[in-house]
PDB file of N, CA and C in Angstrom:
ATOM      1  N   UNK A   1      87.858 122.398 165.205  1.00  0.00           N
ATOM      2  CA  UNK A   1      88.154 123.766 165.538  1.00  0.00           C
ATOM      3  C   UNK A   1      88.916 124.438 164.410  1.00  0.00           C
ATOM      4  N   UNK A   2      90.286 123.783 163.827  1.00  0.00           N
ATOM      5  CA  UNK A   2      90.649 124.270 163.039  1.00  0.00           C
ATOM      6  C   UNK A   2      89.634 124.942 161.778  1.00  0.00           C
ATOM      7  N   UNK A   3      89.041 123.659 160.788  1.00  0.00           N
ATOM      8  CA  UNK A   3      88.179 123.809 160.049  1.00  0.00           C
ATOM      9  C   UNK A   3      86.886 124.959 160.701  1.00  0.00           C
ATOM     10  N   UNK A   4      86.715 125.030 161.794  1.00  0.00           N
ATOM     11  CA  UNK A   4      85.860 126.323 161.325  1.00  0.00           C
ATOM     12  C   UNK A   4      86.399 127.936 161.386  1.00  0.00           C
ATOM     13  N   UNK A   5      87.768 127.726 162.130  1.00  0.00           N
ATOM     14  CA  UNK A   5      88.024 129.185 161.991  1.00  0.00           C
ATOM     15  C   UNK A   5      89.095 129.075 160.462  1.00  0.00           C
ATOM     16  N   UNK A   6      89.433 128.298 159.918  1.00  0.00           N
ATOM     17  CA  UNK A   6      89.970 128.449 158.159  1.00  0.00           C
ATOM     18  C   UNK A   6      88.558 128.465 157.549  1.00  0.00           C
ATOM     19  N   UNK A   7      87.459 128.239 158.182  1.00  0.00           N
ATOM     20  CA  UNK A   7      85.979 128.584 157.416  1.00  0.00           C
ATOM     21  C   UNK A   7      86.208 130.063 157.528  1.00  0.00           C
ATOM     22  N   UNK A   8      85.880 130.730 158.538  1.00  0.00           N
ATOM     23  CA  UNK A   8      85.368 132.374 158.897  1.00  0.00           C
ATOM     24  C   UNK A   8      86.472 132.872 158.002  1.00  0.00           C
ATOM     25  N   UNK A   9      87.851 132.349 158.891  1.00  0.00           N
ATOM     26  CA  UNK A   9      89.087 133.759 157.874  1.00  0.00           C
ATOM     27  C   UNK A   9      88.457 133.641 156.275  1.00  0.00           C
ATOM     28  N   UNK A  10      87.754 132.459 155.839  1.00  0.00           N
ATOM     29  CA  UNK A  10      88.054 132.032 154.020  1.00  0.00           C
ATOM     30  C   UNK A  10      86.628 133.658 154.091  1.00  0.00           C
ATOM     31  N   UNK A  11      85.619 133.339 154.896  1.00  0.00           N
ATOM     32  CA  UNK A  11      84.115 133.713 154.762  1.00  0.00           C
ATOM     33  C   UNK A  11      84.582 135.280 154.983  1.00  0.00           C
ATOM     34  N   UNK A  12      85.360 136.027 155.922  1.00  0.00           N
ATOM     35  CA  UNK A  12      85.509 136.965 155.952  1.00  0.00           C
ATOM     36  C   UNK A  12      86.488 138.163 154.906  1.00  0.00           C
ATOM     37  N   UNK A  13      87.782 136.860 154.235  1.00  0.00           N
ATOM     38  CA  UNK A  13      88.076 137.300 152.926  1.00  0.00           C
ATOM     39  C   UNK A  13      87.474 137.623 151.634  1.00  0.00           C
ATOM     40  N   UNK A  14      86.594 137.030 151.701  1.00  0.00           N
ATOM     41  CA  UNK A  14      85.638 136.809 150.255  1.00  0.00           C
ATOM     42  C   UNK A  14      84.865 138.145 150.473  1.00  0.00           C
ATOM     43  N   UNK A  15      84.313 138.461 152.010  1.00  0.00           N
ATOM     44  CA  UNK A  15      83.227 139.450 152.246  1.00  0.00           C
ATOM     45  C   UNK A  15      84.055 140.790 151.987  1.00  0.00           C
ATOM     46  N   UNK A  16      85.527 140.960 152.492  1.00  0.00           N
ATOM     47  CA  UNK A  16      86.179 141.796 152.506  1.00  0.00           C
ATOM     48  C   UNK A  16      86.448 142.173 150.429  1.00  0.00           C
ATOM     49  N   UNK A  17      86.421 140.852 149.799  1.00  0.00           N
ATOM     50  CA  UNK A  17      86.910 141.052 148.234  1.00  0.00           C
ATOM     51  C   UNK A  17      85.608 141.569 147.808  1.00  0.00           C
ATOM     52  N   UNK A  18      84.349 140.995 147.841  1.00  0.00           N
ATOM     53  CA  UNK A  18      82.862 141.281 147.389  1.00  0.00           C
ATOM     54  C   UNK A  18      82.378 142.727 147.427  1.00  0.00           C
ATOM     55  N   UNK A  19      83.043 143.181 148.693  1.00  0.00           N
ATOM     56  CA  UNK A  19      82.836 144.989 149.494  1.00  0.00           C
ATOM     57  C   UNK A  19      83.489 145.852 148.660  1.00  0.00           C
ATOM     58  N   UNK A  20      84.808 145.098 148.219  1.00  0.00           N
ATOM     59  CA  UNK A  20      85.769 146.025 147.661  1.00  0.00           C
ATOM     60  C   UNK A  20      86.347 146.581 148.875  1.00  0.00           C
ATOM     61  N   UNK A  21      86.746 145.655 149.567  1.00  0.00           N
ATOM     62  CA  UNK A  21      87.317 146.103 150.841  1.00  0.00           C
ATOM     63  C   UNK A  21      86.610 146.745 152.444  1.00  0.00           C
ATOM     64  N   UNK A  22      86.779 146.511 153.164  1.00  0.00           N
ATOM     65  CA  UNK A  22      86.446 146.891 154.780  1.00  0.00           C
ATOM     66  C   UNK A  22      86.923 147.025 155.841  1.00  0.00           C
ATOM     67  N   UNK A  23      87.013 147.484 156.961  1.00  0.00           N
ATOM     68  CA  UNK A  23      87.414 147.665 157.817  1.00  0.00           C
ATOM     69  C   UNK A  23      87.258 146.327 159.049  1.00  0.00           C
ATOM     70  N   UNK A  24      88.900 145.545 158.705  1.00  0.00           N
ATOM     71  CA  UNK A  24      88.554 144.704 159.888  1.00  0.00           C
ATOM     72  C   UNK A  24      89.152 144.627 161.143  1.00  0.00           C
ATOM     73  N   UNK A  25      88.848 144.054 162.094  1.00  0.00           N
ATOM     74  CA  UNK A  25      89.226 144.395 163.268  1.00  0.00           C
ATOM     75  C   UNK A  25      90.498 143.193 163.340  1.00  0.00           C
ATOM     76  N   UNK A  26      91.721 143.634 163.041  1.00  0.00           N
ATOM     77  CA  UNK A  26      93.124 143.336 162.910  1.00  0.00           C
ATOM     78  C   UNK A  26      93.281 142.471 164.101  1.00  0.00           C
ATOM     79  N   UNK A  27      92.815 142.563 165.637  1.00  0.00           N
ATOM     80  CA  UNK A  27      93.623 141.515 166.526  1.00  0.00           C
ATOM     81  C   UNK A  27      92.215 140.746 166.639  1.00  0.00           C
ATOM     82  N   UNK A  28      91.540 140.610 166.255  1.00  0.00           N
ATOM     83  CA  UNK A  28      90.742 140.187 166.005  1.00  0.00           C
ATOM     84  C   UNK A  28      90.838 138.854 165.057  1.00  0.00           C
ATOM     85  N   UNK A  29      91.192 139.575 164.065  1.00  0.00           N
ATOM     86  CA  UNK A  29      92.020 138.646 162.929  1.00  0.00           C
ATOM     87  C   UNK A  29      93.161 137.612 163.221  1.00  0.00           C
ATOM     88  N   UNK A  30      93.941 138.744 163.845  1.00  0.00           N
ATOM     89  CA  UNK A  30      95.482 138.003 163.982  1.00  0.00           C
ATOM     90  C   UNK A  30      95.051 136.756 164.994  1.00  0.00           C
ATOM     91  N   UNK A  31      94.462 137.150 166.117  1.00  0.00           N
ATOM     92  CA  UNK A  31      94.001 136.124 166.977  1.00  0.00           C
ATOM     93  C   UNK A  31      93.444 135.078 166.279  1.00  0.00           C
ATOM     94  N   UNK A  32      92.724 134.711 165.475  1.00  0.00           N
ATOM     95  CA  UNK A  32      91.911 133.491 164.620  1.00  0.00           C
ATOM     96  C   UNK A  32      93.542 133.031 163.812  1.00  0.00           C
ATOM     97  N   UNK A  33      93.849 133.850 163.513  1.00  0.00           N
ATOM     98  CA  UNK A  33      95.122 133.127 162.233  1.00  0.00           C
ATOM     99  C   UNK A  33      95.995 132.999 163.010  1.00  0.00           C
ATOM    100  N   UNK A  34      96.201 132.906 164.231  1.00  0.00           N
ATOM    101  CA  UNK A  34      97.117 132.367 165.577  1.00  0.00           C
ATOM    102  C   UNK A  34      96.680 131.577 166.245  1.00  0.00           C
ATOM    103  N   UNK A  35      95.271 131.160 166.227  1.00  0.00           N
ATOM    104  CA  UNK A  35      95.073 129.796 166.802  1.00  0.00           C
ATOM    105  C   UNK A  35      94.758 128.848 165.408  1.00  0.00           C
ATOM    106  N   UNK A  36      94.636 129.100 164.699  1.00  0.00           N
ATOM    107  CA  UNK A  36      95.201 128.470 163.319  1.00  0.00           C
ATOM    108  C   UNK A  36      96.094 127.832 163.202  1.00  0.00           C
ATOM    109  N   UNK A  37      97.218 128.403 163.089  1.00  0.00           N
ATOM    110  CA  UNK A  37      98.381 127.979 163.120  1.00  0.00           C
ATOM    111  C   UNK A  37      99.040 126.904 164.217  1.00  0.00           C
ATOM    112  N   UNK A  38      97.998 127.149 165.198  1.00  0.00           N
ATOM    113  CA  UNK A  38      98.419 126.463 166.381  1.00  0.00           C
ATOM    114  C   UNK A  38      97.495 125.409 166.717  1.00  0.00           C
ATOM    115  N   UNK A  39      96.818 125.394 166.275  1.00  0.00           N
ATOM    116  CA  UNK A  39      95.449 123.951 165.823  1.00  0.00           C
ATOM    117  C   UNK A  39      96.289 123.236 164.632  1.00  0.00           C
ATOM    118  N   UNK A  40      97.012 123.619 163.523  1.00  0.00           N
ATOM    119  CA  UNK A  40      98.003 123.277 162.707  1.00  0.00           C
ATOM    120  C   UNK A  40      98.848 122.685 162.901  1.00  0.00           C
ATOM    121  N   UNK A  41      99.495 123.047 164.035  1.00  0.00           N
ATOM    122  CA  UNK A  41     100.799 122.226 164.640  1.00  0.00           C
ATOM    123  C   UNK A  41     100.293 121.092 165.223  1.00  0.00           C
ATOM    124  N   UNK A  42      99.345 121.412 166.089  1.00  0.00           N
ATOM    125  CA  UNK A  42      98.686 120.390 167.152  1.00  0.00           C
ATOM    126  C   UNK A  42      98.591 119.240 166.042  1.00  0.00           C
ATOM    127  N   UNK A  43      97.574 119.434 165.021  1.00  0.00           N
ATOM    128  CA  UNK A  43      97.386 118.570 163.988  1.00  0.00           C
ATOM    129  C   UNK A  43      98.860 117.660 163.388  1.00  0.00           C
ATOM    130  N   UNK A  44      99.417 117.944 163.134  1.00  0.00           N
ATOM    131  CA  UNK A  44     100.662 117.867 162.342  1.00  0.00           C
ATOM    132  C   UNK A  44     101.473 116.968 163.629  1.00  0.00           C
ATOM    133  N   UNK A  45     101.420 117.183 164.826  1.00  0.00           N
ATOM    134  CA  UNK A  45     102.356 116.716 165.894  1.00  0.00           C
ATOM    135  C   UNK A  45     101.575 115.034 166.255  1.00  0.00           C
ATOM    136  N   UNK A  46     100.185 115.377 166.448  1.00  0.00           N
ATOM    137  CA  UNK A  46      99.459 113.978 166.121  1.00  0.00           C
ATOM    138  C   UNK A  46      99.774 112.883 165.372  1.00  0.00           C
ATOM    139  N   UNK A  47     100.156 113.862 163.835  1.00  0.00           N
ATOM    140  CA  UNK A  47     100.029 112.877 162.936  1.00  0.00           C
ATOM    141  C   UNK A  47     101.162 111.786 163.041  1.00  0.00           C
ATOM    142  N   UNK A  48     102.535 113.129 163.869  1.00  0.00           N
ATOM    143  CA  UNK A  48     103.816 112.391 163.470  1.00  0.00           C
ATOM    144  C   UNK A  48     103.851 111.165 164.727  1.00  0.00           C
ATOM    145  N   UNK A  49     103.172 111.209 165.650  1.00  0.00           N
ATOM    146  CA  UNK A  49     102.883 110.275 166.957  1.00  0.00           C
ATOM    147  C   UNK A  49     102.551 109.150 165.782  1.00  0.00           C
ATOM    148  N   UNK A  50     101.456 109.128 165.126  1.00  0.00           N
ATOM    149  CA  UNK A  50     100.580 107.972 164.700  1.00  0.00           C
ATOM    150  C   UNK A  50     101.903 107.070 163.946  1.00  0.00           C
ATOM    151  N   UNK A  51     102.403 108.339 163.128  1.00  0.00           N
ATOM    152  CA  UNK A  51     103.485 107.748 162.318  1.00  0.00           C
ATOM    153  C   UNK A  51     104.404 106.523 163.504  1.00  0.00           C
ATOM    154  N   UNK A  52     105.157 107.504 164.214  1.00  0.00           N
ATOM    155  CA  UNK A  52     106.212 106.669 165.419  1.00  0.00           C
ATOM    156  C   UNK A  52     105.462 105.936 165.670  1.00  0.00           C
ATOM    157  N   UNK A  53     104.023 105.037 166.032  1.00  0.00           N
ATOM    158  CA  UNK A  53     103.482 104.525 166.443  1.00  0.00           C
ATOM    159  C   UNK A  53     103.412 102.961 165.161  1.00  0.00           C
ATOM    160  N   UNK A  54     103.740 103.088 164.247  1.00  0.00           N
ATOM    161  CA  UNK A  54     103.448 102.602 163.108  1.00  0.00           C
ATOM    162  C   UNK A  54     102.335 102.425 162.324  1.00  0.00           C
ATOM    163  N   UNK A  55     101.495 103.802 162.323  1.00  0.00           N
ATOM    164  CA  UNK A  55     100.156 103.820 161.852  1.00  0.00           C
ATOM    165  C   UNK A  55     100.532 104.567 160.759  1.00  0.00           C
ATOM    166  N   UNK A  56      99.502 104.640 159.769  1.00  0.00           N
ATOM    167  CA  UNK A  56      99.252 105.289 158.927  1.00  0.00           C
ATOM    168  C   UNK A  56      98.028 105.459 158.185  1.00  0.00           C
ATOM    169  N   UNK A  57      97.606 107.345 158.494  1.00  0.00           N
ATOM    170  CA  UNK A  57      96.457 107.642 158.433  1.00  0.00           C
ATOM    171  C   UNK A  57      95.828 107.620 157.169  1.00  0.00           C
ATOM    172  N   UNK A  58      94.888 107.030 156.893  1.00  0.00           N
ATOM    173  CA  UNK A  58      93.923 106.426 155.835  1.00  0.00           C
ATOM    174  C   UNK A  58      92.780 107.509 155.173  1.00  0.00           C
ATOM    175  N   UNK A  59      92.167 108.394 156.374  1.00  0.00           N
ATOM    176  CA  UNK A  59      90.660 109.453 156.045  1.00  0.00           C
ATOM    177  C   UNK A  59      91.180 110.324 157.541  1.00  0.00           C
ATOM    178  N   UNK A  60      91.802 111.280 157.217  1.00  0.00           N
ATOM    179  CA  UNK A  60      91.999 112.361 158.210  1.00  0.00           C
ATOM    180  C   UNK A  60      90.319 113.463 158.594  1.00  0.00           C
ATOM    181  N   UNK A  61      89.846 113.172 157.833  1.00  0.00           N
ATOM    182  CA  UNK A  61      87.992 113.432 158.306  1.00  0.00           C
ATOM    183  C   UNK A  61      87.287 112.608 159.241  1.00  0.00           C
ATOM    184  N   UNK A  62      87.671 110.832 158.838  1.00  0.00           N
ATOM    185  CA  UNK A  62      86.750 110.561 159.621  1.00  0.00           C
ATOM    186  C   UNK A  62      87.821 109.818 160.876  1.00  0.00           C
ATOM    187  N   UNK A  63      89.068 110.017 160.862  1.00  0.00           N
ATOM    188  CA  UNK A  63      89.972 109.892 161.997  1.00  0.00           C
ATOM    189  C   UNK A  63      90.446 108.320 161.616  1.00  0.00           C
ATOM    190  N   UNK A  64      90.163 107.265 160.591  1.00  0.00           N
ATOM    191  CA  UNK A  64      90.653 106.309 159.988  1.00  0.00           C
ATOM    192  C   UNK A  64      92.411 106.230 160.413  1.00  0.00           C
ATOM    193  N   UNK A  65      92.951 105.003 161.132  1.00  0.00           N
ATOM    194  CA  UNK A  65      94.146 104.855 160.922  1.00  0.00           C
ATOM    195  C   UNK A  65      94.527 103.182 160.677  1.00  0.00           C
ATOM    196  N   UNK A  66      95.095 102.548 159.952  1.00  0.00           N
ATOM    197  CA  UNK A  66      95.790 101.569 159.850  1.00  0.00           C
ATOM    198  C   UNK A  66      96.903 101.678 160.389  1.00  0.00           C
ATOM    199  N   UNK A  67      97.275  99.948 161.160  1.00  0.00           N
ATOM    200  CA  UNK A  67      98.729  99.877 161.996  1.00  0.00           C
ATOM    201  C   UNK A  67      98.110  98.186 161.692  1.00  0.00           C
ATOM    202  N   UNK A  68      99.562  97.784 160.746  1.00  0.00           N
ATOM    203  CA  UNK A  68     100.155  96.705 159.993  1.00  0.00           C
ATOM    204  C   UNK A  68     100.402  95.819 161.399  1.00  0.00           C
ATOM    205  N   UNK A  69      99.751  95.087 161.287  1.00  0.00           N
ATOM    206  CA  UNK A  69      99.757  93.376 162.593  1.00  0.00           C
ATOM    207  C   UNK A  69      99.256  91.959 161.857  1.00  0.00           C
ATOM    208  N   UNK A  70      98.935  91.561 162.759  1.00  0.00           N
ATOM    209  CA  UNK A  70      98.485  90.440 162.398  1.00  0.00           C
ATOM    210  C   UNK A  70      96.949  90.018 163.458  1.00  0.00           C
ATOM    211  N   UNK A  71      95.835  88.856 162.613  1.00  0.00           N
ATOM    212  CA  UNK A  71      94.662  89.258 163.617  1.00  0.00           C
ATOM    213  C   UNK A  71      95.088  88.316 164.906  1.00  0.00           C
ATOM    214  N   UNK A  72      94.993  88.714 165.900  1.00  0.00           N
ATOM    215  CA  UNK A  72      95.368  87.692 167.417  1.00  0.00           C
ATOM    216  C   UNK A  72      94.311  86.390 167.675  1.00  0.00           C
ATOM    217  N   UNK A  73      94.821  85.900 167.847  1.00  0.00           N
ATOM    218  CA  UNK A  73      93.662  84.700 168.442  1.00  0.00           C
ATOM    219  C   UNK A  73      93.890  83.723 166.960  1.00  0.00           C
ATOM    220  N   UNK A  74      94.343  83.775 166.055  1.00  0.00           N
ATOM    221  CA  UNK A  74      94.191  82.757 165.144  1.00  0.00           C
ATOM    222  C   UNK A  74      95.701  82.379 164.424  1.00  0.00           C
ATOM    223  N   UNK A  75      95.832  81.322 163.869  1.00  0.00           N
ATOM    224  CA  UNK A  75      96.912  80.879 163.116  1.00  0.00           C
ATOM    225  C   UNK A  75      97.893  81.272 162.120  1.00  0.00           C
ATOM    226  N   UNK A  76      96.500  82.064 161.616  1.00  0.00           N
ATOM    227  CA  UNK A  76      96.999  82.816 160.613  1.00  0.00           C
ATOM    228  C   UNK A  76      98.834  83.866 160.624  1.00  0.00           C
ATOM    229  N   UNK A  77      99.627  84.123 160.035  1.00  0.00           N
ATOM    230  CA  UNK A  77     100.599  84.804 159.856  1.00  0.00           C
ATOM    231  C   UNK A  77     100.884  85.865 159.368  1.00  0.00           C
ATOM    232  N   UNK A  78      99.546  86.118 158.489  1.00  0.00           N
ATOM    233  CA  UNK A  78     100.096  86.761 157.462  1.00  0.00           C
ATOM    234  C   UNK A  78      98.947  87.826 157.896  1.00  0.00           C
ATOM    235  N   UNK A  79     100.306  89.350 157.736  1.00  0.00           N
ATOM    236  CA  UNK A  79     100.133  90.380 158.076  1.00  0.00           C
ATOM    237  C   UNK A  79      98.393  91.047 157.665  1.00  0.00           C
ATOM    238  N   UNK A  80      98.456  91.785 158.833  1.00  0.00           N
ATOM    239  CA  UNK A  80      97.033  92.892 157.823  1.00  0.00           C
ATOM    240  C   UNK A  80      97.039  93.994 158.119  1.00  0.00           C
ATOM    241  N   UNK A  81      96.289  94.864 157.801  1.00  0.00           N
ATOM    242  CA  UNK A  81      96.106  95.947 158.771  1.00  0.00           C
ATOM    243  C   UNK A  81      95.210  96.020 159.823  1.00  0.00           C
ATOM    244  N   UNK A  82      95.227  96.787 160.857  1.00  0.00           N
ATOM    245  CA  UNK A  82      94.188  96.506 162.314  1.00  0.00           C
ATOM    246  C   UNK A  82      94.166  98.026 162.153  1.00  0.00           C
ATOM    247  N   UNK A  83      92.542  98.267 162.014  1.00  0.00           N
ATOM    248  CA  UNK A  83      91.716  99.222 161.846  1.00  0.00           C
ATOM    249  C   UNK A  83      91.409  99.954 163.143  1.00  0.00           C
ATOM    250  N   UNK A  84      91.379 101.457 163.234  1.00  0.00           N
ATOM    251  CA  UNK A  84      91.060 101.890 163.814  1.00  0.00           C
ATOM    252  C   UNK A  84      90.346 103.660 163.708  1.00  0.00           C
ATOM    253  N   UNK A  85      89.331 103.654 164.587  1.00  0.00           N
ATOM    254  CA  UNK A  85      88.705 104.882 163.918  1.00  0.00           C
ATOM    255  C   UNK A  85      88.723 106.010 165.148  1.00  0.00           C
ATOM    256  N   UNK A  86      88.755 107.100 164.734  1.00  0.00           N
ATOM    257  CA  UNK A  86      88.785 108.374 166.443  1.00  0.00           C
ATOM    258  C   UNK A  86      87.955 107.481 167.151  1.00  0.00           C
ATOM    259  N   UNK A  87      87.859 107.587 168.255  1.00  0.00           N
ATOM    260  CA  UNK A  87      86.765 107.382 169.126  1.00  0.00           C
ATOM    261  C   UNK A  87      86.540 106.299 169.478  1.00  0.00           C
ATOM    262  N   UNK A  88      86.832 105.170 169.085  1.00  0.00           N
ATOM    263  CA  UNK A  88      87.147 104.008 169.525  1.00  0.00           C
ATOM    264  C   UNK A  88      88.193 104.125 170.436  1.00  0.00           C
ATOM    265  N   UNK A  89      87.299 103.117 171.766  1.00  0.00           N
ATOM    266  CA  UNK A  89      88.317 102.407 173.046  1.00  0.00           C
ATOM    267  C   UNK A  89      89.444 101.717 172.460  1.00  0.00           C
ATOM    268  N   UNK A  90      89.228 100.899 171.268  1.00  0.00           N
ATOM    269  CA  UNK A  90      90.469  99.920 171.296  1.00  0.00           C
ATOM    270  C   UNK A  90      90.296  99.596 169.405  1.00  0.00           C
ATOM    271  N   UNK A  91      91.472  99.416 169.113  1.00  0.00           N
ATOM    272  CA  UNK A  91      91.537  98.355 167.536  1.00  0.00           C
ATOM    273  C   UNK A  91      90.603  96.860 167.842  1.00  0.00           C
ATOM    274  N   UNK A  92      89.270  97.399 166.996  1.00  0.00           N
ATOM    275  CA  UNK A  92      88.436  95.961 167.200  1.00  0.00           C
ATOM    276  C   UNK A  92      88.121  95.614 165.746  1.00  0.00           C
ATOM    277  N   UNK A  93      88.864  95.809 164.633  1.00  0.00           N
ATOM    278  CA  UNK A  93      88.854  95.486 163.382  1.00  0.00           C
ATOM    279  C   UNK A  93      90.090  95.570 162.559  1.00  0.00           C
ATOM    280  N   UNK A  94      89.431  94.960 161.361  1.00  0.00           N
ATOM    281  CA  UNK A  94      90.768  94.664 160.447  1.00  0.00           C
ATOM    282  C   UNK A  94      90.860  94.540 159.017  1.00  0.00           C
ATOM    283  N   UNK A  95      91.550  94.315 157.997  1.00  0.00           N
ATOM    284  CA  UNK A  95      91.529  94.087 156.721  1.00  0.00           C
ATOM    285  C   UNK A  95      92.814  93.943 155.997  1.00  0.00           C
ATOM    286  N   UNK A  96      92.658  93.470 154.933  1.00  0.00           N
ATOM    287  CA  UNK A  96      94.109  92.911 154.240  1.00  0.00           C
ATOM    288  C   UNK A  96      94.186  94.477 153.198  1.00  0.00           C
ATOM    289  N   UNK A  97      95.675  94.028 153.571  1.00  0.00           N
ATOM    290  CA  UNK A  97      96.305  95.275 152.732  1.00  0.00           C
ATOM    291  C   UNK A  97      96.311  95.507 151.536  1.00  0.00           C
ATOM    292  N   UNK A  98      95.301  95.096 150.667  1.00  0.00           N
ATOM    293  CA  UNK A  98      94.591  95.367 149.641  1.00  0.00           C
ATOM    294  C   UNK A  98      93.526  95.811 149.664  1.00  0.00           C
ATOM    295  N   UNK A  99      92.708  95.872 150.879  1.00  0.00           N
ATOM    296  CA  UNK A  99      91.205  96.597 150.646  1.00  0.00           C
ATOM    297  C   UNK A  99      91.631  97.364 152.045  1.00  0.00           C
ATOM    298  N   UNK A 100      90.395  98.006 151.757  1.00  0.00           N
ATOM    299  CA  UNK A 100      89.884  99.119 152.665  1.00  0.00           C
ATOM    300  C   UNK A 100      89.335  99.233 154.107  1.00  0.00           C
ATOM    301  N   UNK A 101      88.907  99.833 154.471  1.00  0.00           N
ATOM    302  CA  UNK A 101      87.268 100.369 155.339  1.00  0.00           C
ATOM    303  C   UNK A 101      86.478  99.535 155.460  1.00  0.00           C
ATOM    304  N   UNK A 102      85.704  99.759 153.816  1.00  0.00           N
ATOM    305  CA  UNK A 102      84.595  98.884 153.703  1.00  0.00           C
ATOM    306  C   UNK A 102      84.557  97.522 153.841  1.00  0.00           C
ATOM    307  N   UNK A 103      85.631  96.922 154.108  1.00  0.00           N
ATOM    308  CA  UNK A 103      86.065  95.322 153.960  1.00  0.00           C
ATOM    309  C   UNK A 103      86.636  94.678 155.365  1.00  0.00           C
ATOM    310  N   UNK A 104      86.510  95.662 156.097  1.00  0.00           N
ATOM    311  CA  UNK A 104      86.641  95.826 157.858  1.00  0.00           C
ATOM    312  C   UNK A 104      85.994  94.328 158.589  1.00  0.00           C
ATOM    313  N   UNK A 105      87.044  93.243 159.176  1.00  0.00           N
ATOM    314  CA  UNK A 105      86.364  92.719 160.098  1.00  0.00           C
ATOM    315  C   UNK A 105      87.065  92.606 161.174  1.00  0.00           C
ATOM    316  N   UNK A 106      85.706  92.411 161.966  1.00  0.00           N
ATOM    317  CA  UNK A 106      85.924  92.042 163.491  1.00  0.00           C
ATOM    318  C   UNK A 106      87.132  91.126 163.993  1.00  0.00           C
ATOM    319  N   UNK A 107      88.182  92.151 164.488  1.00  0.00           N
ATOM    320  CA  UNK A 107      88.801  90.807 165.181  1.00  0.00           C
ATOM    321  C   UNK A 107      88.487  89.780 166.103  1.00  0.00           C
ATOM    322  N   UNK A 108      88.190  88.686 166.183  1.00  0.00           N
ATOM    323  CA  UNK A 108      88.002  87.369 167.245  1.00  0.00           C
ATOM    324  C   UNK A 108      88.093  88.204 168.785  1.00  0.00           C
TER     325      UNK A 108
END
């Protein structure tokens, strides 16, 4: 939501610079750059949850978060990160804190 109304305000500035100016409809406006701002916060209040949560967001596009554990079910000790993407029910992957995404496995 955000991203498409910071699309229109960008699309309707440019049209307004290209014209050499126009007549726009002001609450019209103000209304888009007020739920802006407030899709902004929303955003921003998320992020700081993930933070308190001990995550830390990786690809804010494709909703990517790492939260530093260890994988369950095995011997192992040593820390990793446990992967998680928007839309996923649950953390069902993982990787060492040297790689990425692409290096994602299945936890047991």
């Amino acid at each position: 939501q955000a991203r498409a109304l910071a699309q229109a305000l960008e699309e309707q500035k440019r049209h307004i610079q290209v014209s050499g100016g126009t007549l726009v409809d002001r609450r019209e406006w103000k209304a888009r750059a007020e739920r802006l701002d407030g899709l902004t916060i929303e955003v921003r209040g998320g992020l700081q949850r993930i933070q308190d949560l001990g995550g830390t967001v990786k690809d804010l596009e494709m909703g990517l978060v790492d939260f530093p554990g260890f994988v369950p079910g095995t011997r192992s000790r040593e820390p990793v990160n446990l992967c998680w993407k928007y839309g996923e029910t649950a953390v069902r992957f993982w990787h060492g804190f040297d790689e990425g995404y692409a290096h994602r496995r299945p936890l047991p």
